[in-house]
Protein backbone atom coordinates (compact mmCIF):
# COMPACT_ATOMS: atom_id res chain seq x y z
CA UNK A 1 73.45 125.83 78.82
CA UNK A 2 70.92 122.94 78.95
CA UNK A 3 69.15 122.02 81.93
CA UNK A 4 70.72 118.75 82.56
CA UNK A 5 74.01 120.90 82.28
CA UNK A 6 72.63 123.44 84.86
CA UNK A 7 71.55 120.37 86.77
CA UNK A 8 74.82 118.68 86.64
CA UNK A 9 76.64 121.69 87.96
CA UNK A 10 74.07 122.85 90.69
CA UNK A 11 73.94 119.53 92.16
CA UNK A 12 78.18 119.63 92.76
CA UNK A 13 77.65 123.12 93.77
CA UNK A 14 75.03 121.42 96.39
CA UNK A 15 77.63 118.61 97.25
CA UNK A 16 80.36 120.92 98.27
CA UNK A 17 78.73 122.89 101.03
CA UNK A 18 75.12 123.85 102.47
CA UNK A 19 72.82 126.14 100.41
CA UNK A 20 69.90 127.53 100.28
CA UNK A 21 67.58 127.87 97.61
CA UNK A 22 67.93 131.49 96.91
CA UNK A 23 72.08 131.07 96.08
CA UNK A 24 70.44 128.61 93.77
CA UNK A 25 68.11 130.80 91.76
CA UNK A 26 70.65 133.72 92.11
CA UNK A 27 73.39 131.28 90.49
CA UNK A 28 71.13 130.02 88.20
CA UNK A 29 69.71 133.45 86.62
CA UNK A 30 73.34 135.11 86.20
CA UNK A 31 73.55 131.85 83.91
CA UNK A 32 70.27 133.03 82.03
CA UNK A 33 67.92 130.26 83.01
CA UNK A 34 64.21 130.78 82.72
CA UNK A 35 61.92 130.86 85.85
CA UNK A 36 60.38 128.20 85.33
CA UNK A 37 63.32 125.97 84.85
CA UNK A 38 64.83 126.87 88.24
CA UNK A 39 61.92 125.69 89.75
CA UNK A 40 62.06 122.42 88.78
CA UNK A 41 65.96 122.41 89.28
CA UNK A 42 65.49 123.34 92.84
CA UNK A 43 62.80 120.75 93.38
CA UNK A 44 64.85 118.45 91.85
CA UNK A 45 67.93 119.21 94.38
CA UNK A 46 65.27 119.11 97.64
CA UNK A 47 63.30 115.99 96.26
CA UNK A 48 66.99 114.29 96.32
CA UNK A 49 68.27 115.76 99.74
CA UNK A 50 70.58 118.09 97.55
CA UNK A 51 69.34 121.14 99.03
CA UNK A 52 67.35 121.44 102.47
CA UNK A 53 66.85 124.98 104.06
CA UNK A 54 66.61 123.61 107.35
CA UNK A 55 70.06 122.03 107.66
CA UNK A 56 71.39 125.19 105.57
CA UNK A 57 69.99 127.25 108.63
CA UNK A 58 71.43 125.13 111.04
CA UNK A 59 74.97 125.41 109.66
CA UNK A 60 74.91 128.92 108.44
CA UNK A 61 74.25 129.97 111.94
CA UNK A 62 76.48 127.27 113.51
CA UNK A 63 79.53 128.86 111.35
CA UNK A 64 78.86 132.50 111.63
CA UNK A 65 78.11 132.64 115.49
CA UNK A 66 81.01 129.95 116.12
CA UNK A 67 83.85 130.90 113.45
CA UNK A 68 82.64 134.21 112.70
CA UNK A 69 81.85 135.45 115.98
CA UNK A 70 78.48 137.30 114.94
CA UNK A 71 75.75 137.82 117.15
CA UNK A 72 71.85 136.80 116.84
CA UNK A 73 70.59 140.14 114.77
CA UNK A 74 73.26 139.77 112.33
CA UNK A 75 73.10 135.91 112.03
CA UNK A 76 69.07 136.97 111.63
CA UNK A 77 69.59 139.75 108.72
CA UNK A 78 72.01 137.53 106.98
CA UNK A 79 69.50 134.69 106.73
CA UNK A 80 66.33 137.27 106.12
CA UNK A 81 68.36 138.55 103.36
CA UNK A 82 68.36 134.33 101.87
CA UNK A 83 64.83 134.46 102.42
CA UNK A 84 64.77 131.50 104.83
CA UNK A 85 61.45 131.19 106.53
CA UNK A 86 61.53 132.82 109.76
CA UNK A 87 60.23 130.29 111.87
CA UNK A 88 63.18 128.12 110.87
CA UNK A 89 65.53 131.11 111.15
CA UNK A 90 64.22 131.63 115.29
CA UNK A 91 64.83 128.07 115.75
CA UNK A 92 68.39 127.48 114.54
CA UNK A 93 69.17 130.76 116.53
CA UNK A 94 67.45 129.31 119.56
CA UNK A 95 69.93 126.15 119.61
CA UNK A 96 72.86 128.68 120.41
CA UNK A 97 73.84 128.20 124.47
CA UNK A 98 73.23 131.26 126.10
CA UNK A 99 75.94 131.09 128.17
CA UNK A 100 78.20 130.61 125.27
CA UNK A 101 76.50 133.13 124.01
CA UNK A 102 77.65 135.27 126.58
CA UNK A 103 81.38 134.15 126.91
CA UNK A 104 81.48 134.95 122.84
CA UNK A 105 80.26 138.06 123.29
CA UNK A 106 82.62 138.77 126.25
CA UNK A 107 85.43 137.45 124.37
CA UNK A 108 85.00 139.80 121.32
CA UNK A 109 84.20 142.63 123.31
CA UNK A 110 87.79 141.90 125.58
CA UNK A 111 89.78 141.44 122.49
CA UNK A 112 88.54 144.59 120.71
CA UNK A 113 89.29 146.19 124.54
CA UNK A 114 92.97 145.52 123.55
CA UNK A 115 92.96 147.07 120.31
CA UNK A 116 90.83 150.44 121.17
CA UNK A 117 92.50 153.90 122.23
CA UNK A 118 90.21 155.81 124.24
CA UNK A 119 90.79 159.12 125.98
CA UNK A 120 88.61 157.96 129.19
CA UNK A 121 85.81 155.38 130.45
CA UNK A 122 83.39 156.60 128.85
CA UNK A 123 84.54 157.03 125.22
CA UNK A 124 86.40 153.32 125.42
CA UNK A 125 82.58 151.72 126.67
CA UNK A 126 81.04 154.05 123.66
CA UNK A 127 83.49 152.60 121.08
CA UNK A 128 83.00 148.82 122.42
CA UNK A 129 79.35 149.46 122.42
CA UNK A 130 79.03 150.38 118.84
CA UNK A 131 81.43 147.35 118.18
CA UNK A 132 79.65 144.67 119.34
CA UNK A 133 76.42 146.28 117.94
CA UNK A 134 77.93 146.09 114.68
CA UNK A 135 78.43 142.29 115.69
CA UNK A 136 75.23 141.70 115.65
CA UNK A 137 74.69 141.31 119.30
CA UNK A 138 71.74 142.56 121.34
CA UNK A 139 72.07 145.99 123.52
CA UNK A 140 71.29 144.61 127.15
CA UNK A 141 73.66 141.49 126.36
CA UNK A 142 76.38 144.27 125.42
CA UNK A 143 75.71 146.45 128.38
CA UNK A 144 75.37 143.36 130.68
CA UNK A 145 78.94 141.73 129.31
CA UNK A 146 80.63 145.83 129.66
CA UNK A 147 79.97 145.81 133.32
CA UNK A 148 81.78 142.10 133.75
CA UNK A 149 84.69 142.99 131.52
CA UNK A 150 87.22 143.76 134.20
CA UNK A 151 87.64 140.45 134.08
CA UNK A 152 89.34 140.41 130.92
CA UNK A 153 91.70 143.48 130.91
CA UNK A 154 95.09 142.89 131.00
């Protein structure tokens, strides 16, 4: 594959959804491109507003914590594992709302509620706690949202 060919192709790839530089070189080296050429590729794609990590950021958390329903460590891991800066990673995850922070998390943890069998209080709270854990959410937020969830039973 030539470069303008790997060119070509990355910059539809770019056109079709937000990415980050790292699905680039990932892409990019199962195609057997040198190093040095994926450099200038991605440079390329930032110089003309192809790629920007920023706005990938943005909408990467945007989707998972809205659509996804994934909490603020796993939104963070996801991104570390991208290598976006982390700076830019605290930021996007700062422009969540708290409170619809909150309401997601109480949401997810009332549906799972529905679908749990527990043998008493105890076991059902230890079962919703590990759940929303493996969300991604935070452990006070969790144990904050348990105690309002009498809200949502039904």
């Amino acid at each position: 594959m030539t470069k303008e060919e790997a060119l070509r192709q990355m910059a539809a790839y770019c056109a079709g959804a937000e990415r980050c530089k790292s699905d680039i070189a990932e892409k990019l080296k199962k195609k057997e491109i040198d190093v040095e050429t994926i450099e200038n590729i991605i440079a390329y794609l930032e110089k003309e507003k192809y790629l920007n990590e920023e706005r990938f950021c943005r909408a990467f958390v945007n989707d998972k914590f809205r659509f996804a329903k994934w909490g603020k460590l796993k939104i963070r891991q996801a991104l570390n594992l991208k290598r976006i800066p982390s700076d830019m990673v605290y930021d996007a995850l700062d422009s969540i709302d708290e409170e619809e922070y909150i309401e997601t998390l109480k949401e997810v943890i009332a549906n799972k509620r529905r679908s749990v069998k527990a043998k008493n209080e105890y076991e059902l709270n230890g079962k919703l706690i590990r759940f929303a854990l493996s969300r991604g959410f935070e452990m006070n937020d969790v144990c904050r949202c348990l105690k309002g969830c009498e809200d949502f039973e039904e």
